[in-house]
Structure formats: structure tokens, C-alpha cells
C-alpha atoms as a PDB file:
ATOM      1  CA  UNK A   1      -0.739  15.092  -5.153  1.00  0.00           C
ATOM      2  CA  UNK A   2       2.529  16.033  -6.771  1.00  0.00           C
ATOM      3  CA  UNK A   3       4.718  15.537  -3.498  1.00  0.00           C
ATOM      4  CA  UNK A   4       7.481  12.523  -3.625  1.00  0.00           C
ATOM      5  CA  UNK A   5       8.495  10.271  -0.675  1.00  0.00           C
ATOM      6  CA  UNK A   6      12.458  10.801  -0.155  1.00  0.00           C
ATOM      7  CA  UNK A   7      14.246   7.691  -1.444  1.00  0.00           C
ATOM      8  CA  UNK A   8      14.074   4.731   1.261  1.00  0.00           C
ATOM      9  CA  UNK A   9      16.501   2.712  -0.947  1.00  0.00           C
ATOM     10  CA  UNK A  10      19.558   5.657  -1.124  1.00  0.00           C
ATOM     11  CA  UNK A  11      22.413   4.921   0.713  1.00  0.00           C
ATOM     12  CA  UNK A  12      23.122   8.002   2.814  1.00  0.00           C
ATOM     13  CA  UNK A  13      25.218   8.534   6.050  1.00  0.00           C
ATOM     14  CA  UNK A  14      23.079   9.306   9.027  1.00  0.00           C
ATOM     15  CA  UNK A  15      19.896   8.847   7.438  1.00  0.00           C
ATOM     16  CA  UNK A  16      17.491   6.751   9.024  1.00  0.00           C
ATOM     17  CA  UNK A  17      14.073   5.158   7.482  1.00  0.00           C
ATOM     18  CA  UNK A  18      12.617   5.068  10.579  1.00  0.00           C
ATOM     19  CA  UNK A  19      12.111   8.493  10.012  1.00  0.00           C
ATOM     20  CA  UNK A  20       9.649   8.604   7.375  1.00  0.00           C
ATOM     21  CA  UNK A  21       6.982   6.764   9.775  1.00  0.00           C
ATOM     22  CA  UNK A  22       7.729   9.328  12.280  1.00  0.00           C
ATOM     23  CA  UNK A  23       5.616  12.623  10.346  1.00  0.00           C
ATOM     24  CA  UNK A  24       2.261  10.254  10.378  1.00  0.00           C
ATOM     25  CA  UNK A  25       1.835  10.583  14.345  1.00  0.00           C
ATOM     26  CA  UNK A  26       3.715  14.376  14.341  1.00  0.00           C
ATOM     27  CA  UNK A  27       1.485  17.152  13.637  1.00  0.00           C
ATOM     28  CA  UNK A  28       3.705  19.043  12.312  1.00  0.00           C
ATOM     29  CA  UNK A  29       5.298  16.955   9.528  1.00  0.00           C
ATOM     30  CA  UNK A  30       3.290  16.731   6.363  1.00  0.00           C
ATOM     31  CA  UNK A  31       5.603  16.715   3.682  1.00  0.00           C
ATOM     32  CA  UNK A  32       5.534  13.086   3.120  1.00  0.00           C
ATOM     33  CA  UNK A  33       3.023  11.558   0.736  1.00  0.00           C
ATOM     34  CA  UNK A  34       4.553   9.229  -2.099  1.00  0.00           C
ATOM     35  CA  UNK A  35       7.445   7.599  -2.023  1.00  0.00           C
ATOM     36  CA  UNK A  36       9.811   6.116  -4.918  1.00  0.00           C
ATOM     37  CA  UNK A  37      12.108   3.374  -5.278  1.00  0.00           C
ATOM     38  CA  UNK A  38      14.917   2.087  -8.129  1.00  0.00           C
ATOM     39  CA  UNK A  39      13.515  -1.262  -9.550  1.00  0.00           C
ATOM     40  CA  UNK A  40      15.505  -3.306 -12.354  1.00  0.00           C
ATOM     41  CA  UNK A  41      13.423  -6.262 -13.359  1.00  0.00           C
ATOM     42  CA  UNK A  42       9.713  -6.038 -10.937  1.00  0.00           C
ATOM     43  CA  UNK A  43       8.231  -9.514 -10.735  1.00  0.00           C
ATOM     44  CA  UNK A  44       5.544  -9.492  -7.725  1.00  0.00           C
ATOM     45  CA  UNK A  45       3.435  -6.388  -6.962  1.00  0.00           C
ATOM     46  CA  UNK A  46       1.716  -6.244  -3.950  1.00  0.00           C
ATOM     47  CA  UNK A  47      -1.072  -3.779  -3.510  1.00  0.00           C
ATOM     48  CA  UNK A  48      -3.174  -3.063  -0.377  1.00  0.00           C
ATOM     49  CA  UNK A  49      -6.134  -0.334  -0.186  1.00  0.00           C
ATOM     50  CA  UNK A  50      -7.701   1.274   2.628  1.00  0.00           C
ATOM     51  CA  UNK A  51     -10.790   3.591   3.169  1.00  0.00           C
ATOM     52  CA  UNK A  52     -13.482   1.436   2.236  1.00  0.00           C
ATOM     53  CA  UNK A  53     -15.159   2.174   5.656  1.00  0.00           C
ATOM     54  CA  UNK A  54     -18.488   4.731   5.292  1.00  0.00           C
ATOM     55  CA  UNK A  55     -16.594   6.702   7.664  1.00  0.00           C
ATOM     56  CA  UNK A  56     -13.337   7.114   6.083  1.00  0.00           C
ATOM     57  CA  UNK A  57     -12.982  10.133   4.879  1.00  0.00           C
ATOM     58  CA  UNK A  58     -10.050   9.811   2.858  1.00  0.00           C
ATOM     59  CA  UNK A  59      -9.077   6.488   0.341  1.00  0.00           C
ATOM     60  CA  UNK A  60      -5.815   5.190  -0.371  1.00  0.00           C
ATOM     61  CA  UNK A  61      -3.873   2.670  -2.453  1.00  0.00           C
ATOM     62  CA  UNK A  62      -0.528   1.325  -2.592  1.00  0.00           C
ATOM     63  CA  UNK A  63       1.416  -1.218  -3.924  1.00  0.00           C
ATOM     64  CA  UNK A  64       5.012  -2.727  -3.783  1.00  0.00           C
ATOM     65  CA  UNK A  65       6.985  -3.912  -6.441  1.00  0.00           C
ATOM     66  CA  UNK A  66      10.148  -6.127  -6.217  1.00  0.00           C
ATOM     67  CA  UNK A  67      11.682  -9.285  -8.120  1.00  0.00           C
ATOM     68  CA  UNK A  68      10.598 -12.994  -6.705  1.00  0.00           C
ATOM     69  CA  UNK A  69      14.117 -13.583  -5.393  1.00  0.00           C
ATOM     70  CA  UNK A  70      13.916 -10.258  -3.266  1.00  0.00           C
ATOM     71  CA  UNK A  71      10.269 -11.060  -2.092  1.00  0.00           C
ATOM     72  CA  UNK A  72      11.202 -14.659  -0.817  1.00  0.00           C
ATOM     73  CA  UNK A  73      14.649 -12.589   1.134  1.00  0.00           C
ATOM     74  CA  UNK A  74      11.569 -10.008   2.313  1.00  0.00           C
ATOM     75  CA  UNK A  75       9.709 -13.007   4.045  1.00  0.00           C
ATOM     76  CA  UNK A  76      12.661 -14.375   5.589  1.00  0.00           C
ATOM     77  CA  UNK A  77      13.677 -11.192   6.861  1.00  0.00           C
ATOM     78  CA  UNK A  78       9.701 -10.845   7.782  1.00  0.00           C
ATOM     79  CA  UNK A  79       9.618 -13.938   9.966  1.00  0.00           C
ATOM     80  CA  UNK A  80      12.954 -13.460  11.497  1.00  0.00           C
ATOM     81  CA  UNK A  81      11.955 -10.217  13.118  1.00  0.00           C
ATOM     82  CA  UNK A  82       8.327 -11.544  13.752  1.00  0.00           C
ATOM     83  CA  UNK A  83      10.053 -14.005  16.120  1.00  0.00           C
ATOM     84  CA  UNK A  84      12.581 -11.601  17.807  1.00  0.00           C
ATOM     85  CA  UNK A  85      10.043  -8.922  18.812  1.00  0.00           C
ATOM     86  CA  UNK A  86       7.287 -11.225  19.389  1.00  0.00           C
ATOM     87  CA  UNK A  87       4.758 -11.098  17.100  1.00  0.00           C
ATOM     88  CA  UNK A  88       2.884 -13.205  14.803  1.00  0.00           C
ATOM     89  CA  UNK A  89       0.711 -10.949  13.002  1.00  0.00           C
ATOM     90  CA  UNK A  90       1.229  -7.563  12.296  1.00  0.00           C
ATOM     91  CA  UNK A  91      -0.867  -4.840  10.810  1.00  0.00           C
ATOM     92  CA  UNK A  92      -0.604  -1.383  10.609  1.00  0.00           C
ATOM     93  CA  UNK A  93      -3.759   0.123  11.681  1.00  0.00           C
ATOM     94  CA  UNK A  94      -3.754  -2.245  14.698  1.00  0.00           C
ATOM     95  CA  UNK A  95      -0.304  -1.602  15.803  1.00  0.00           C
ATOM     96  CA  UNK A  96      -0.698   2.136  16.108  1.00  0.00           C
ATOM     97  CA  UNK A  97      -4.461   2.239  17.271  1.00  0.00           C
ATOM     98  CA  UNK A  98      -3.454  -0.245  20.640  1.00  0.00           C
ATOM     99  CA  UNK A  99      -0.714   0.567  22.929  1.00  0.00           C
ATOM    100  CA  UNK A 100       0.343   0.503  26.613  1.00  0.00           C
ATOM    101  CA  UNK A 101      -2.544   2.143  28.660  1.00  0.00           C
ATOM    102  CA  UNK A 102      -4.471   2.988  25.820  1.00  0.00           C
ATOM    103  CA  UNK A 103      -5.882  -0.159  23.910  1.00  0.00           C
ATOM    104  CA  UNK A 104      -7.949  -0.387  20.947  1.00  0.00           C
ATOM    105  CA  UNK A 105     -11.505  -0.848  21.417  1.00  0.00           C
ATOM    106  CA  UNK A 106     -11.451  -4.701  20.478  1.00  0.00           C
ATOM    107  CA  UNK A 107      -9.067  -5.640  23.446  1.00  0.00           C
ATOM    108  CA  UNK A 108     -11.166  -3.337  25.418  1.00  0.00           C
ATOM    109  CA  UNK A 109     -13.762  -5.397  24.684  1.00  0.00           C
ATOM    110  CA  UNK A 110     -12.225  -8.764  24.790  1.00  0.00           C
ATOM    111  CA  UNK A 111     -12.353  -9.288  20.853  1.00  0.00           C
ATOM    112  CA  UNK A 112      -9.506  -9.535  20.433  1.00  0.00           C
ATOM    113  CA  UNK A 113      -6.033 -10.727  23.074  1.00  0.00           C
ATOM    114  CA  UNK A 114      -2.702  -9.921  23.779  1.00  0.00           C
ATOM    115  CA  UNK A 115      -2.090 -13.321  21.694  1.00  0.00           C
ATOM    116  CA  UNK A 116      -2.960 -11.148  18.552  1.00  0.00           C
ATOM    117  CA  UNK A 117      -1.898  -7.595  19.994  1.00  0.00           C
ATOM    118  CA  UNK A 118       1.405  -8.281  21.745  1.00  0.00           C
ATOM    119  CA  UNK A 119       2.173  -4.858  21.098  1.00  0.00           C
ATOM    120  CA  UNK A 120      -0.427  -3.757  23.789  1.00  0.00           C
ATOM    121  CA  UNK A 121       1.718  -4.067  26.478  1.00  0.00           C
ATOM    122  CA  UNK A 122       5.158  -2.682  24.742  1.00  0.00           C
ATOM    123  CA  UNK A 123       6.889   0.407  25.978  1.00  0.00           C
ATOM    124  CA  UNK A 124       7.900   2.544  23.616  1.00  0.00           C
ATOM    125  CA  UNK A 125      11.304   1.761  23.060  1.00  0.00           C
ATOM    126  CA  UNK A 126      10.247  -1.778  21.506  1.00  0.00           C
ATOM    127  CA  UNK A 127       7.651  -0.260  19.659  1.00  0.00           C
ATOM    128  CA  UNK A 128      10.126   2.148  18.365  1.00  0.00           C
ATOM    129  CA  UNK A 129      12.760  -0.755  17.317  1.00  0.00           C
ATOM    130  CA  UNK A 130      10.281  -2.996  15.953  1.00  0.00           C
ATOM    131  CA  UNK A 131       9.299  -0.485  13.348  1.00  0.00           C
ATOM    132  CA  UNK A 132      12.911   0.357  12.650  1.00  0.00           C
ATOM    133  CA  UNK A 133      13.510  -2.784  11.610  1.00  0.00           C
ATOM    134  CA  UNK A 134      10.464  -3.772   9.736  1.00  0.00           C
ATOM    135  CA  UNK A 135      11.145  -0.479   7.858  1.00  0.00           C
ATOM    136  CA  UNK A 136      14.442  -1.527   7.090  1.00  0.00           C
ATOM    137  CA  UNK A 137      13.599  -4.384   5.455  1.00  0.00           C
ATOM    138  CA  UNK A 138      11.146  -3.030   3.505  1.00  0.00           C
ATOM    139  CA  UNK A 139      13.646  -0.798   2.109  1.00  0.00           C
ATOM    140  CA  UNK A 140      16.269  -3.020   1.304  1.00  0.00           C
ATOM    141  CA  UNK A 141      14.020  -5.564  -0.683  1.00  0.00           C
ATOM    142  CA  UNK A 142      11.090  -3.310  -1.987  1.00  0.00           C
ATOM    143  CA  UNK A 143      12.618  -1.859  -5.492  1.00  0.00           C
ATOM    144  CA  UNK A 144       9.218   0.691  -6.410  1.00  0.00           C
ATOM    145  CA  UNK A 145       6.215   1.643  -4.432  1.00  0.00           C
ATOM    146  CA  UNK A 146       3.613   4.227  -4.998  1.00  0.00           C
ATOM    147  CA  UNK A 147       0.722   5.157  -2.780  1.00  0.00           C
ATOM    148  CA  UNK A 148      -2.155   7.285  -3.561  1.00  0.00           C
ATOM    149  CA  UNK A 149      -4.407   9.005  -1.193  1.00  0.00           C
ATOM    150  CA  UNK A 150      -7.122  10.528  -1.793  1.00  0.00           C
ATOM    151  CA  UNK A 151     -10.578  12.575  -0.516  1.00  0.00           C
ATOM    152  CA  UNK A 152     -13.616  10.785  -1.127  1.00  0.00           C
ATOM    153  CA  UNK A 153     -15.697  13.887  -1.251  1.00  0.00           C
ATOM    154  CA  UNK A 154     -13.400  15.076  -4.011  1.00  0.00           C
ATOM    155  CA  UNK A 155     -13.194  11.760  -6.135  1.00  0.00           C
ATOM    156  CA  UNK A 156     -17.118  11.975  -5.903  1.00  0.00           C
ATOM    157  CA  UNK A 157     -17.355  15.384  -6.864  1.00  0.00           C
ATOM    158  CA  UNK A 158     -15.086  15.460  -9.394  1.00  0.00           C
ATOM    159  CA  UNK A 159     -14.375  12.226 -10.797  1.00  0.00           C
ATOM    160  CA  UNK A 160     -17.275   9.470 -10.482  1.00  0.00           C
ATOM    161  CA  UNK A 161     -19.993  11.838 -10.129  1.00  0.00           C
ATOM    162  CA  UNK A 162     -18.656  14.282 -12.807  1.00  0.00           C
ATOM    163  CA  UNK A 163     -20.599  15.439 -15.987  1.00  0.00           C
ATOM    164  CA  UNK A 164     -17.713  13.754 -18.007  1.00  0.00           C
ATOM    165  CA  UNK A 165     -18.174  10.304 -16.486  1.00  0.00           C
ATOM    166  CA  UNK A 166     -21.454   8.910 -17.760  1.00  0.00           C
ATOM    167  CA  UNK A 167     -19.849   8.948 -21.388  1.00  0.00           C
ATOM    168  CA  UNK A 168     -17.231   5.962 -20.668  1.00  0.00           C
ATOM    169  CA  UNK A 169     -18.573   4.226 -17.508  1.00  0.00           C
ATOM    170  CA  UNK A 170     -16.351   1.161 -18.698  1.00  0.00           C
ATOM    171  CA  UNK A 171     -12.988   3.304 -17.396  1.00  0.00           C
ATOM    172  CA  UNK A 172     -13.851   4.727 -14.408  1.00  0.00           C
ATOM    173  CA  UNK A 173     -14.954   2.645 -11.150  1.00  0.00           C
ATOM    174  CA  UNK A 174     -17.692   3.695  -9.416  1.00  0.00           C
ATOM    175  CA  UNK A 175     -15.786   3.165  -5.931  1.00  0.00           C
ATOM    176  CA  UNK A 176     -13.477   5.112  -4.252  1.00  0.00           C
ATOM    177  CA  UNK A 177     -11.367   3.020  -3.824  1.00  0.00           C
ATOM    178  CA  UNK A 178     -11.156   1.785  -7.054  1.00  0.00           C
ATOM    179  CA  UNK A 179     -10.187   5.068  -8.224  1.00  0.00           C
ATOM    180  CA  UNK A 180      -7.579   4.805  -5.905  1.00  0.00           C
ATOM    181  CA  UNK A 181      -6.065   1.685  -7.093  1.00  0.00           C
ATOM    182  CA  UNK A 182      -6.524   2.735 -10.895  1.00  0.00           C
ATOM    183  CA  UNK A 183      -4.412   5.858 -10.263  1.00  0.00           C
ATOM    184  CA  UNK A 184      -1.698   3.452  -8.610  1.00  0.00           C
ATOM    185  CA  UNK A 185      -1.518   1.153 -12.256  1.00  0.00           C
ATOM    186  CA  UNK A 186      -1.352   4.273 -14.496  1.00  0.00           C
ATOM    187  CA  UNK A 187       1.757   5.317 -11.723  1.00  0.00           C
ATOM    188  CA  UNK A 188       2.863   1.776 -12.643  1.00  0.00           C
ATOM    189  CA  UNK A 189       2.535   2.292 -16.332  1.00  0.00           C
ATOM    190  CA  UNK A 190       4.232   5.148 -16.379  1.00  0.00           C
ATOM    191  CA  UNK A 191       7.169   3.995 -14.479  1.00  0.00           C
ATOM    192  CA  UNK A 192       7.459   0.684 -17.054  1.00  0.00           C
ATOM    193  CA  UNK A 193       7.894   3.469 -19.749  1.00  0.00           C
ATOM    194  CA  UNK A 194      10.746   5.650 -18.289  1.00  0.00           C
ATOM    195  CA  UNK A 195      12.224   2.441 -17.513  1.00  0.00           C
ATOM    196  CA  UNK A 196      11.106   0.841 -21.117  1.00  0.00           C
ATOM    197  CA  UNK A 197      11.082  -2.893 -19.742  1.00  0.00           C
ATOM    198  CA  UNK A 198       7.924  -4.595 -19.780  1.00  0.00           C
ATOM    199  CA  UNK A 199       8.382  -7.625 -17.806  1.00  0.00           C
ATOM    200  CA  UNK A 200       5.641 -10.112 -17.287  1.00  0.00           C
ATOM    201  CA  UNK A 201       3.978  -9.043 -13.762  1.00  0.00           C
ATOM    202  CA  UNK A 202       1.936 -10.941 -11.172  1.00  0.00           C
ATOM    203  CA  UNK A 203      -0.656  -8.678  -9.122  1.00  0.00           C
ATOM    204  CA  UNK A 204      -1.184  -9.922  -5.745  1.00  0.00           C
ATOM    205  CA  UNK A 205      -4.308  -8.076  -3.437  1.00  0.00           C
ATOM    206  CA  UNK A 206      -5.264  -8.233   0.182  1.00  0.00           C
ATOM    207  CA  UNK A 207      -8.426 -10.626   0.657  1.00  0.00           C
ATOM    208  CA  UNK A 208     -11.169  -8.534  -0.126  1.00  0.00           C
ATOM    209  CA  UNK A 209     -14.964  -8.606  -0.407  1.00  0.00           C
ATOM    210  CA  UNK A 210     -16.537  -9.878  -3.912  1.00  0.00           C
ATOM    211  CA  UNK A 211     -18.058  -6.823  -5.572  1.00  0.00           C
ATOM    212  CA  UNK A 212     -14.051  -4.937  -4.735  1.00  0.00           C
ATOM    213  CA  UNK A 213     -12.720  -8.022  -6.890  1.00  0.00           C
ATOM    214  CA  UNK A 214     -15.377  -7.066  -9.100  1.00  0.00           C
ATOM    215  CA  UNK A 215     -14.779  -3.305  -9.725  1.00  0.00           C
ATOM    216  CA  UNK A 216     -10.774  -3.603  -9.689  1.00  0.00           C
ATOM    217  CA  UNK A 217     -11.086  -6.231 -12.582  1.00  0.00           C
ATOM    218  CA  UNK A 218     -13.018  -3.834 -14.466  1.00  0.00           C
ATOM    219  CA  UNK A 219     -11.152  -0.948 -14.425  1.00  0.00           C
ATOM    220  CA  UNK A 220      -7.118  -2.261 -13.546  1.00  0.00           C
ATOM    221  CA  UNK A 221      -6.963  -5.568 -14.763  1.00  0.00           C
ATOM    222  CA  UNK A 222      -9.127  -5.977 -17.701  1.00  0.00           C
ATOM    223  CA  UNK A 223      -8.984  -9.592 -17.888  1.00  0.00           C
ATOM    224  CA  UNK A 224     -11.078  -9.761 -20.724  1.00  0.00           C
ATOM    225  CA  UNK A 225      -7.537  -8.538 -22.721  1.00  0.00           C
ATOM    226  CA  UNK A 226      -5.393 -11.167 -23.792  1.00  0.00           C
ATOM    227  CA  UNK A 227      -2.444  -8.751 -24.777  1.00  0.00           C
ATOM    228  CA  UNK A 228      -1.463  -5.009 -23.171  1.00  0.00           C
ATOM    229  CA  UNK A 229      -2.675  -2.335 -25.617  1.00  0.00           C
ATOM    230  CA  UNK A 230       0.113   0.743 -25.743  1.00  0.00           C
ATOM    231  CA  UNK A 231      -0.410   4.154 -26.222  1.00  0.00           C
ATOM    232  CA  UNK A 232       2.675   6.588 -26.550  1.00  0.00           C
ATOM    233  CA  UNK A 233       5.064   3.843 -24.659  1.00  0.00           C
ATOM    234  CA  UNK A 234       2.203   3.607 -21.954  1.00  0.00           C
ATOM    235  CA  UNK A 235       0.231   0.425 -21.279  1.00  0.00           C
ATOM    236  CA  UNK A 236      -3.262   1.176 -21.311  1.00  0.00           C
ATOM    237  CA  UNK A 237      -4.067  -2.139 -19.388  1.00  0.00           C
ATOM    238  CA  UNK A 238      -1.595  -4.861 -17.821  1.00  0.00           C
ATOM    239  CA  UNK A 239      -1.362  -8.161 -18.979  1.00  0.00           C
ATOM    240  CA  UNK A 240      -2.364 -10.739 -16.771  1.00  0.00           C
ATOM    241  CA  UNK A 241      -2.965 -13.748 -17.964  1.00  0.00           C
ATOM    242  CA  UNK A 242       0.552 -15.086 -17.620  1.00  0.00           C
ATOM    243  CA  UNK A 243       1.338 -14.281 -13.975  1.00  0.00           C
ATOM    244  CA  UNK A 244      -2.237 -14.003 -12.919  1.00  0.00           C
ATOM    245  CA  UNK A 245      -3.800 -12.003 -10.337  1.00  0.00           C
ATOM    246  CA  UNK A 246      -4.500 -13.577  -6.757  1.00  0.00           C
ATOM    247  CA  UNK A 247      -5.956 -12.342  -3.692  1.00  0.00           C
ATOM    248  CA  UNK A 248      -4.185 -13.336  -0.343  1.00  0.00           C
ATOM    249  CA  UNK A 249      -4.552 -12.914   3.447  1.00  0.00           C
ATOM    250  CA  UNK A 250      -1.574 -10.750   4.797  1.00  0.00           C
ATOM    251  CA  UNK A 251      -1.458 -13.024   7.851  1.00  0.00           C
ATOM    252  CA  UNK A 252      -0.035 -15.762   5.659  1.00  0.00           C
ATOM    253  CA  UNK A 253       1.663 -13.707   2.424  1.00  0.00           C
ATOM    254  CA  UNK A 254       3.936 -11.007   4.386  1.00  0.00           C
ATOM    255  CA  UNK A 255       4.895  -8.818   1.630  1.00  0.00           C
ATOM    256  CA  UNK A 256       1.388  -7.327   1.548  1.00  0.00           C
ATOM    257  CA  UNK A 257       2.517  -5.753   4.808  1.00  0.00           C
ATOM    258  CA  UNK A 258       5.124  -3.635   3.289  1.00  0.00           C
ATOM    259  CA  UNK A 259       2.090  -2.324   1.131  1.00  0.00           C
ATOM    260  CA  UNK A 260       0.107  -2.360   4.279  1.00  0.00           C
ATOM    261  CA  UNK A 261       2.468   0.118   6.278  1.00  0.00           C
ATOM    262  CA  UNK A 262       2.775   2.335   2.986  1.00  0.00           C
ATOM    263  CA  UNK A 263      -0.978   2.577   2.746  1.00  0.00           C
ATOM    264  CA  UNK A 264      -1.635   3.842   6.565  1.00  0.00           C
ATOM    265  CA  UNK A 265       1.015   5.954   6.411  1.00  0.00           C
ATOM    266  CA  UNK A 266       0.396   7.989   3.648  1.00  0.00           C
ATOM    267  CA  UNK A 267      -3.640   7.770   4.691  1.00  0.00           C
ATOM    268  CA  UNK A 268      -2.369   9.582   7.956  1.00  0.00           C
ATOM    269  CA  UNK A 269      -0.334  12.024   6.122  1.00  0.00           C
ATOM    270  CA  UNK A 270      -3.194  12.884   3.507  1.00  0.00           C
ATOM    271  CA  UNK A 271      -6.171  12.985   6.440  1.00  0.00           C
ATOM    272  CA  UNK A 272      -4.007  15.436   8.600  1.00  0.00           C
ATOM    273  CA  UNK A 273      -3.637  17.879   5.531  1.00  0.00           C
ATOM    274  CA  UNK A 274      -6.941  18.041   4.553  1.00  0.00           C
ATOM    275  CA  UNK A 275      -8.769  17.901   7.752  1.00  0.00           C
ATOM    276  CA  UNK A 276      -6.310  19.149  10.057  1.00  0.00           C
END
């Protein structure tokens, strides 16, 4: 996409984080698609995907990466403001699609309570703070993060269904959102070479449905590969067979939410340019 997220991490008077949530429910604001962050020594990445719906129109992936020490400060941080706003689990999509006079079409129907939507009943104000500071802390203990977004017309179109792919099946997924998640590694890869430190990384997903496991083991992780194979300084597949890969519920492992929040953002952004 070629645009960069300004730098959450900088230390600039005046500036406020907040801000960069703001252009996803403006209009007018579309500037904002990737963002970038100054990482030393990444331990822990934490990826989330969205768009796997039939009706999604557009696919994303993103993923955080920060040291152990920093993650265990980011679910600290995580709990502390879970208590003082008054919530106990948070996600995205749910927080912006349920608000005062207007709830989402689960509480509507009694699916699902103000026990797991507190939010329903906030004015704006708290709504307002709340994201502040869960913004905040993701900034000050997320050291990288890339998200991808993408339309699914166009990755059919052009990348699974194109004249090029049936002659290496083995790299390309055959899922959107796959494609997605692949383009979020080789962002990864890349970053490991400007940086040239290769330390050992654990991957850590969102609980997800068999045959997603499946296709993201395929393409991303290559299991099967004891050792990373480099090309020009590049890893051409991640080790993981130290660290491992696990998949986790968000409701219990809280740094998949800063990946959680990067992901619907950056859907937003990408759905409003193309299909403004």
C-alpha cells in the first residue's frame, strides 16, 4: 500500500496517539494505513487477522512485536486499565459497533449483556479516555507492528487466481487471509534484515478455526523446516521450532488486543478508500 503509520513510539510535544484511532470513524482522514515502531531485541509477536467473513470485502493482518519483559509490563498495564474503566473483555470490532443508543445487534437481541459490553451504556467522554489510554500503552510497550489490508477481489484476481499461481501452489495460500498474513512475515523479514539481528521468535495467533491453522502453517510457518533458509539477508521462512507457535484466546492473552485494535483500524482505513 506504500503509506506508513506516523511513529506511535516518538516522543513529541503535543502529540497525542489517540489521534491515530480518530481517522477510522472520520471520513475525511485516510492517510493512515501502516504503522512502524523501533524494536531492539523482538521476542513475542502477536498477530491477529480479520476479514474471513463472506461478506468482508476487504482482509487484513497485523501483528505486534515486543520483548517478553515489555509484554508481561503490557498485561499489567492491560489489566490495570481493564479495572479502572470497567471492563473485562475488550475487542475492537465490538467496542465501536455498540454504543449509547445505538447497540450492536447481539445486545439487541439479548446475545450478548452489558456484563460483556459495558461500553454500551458509556458517554462519550469515557469512551474517548478509555481508548486514550489503551493506546498509550500500546505504544509504550509495542516496539514494531505492521498491518496489511487488503481487497479480496484484488488478491483473487491478481494473486490466488492469477495465471502465475498454479506453477508454485506450495507458496501462495489459497485464502485471503492467508495472503494477508504472508505479506505481514515477509514485512517481518525484511525488518530483521535492516536491523540484521535474528533473534529466536515465538508466533502467537488469535484462536482460529482448523483449516486457518492449516493454510498459515503452509505458507508462514513452514514447520516442516528445521532451520530459516536466507536469501540476500532475508529469511525465506521463520524458524519455529524453538519458540513455537501457539494459538490463544484474546480474552485470556491481552497482547493480542494491541494486534486486535491495529487490525480494525487499518481494515476501516483501507474499506473507506476503496469503497468510499
Amino acid at each position: 500500500m506504500g503509506r506508513r503509520w506516523p511513529d506511535w513510539g516518538c516522543a513529541v510535544k503535543a502529540y497525542s496517539s489517540f489521534d491515530h484511532l480518530v481517522p477510522s470513524v472520520c471520513p475525511n482522514e485516510t492517510e493512515v494505513l501502516e504503522f512502524a515502531m523501533v524494536v531492539v531485541e523482538p521476542n513475542t509477536v502477536y498477530l491477529d487477522d480479520s476479514g474471513t467473513d463472506p461478506k468482508s470485502r476487504v482482509v487484513v493482518a497485523a501483528f505486534c512485536v515486543s520483548t517478553v519483559g515489555k509484554w508481561r509490563k503490557f498485561d499489567a498495564a492491560w489489566q490495570a486499565a481493564s479495572a479502572e474503566y470497567g471492563f473485562q473483555h475488550f475487542h475492537m470490532t465490538e467496542f465501536a459497533g455498540c454504543r449509547k443508543n445505538e447497540w450492536c445487534r447481539d445486545c439487541r437481541n439479548g446475545k450478548t449483556t452489558e456484563a460483556d459490553h459495558p461500553w454500551r451504556e458509556w458517554s462519550n467522554t469515557k469512551r474517548n479516555q478509555t481508548l486514550r489510554e489503551l493506546v498509550r500503552i500500546i505504544c509504550k510497550y509495542t516496539e514494531y507492528g505492521k498491518a496489511i489490508a487488503l481487497s479480496k477481489e484484488e488478491v483473487q484476481k491478481y494473486i490466488i487466481n492469477s495465471p502465475l499461481c498454479p506453477t508454485d501452489r506450495g507458496i501462495v495460500g489459497q485464502k485471503e487471509f492467508t495472503f494477508a498474513v504472508q505479506v505481514c512475515g515477509g514485512e517481518l523479514a525484511l525488518y530483521r534484515k535492516k536491523q540484521a539481528a535474528f533473534p529466536p521468535l515465538k508466533f502467537v495467533f488469535d484462536i482460529c478455526p482448523q483449516y486457518q491453522k492449516d493454510e498459515i502453517a503452509k505458507v508462514f510457518l513452514r514447520p516442516n523446516r528445521r532451520k530459516p533458509q536466507m536469501l540476500d539477508g532475508v529469511e525465506e521462512w521463520f524458524d519455529v521450532d524453538t519458540n513455537g507457535v501457539s494459538y490463544e484466546s484474546r480474552k485470556q492473552t491481552f497482547p493480542l488486543l494491541a494486534a486486535d485494535m491495529l487490525a480494525w483500524v487499518t481494515a476501516k482505513l483501507r474499506a473507506h478508500m476503496l469503497f468510499k
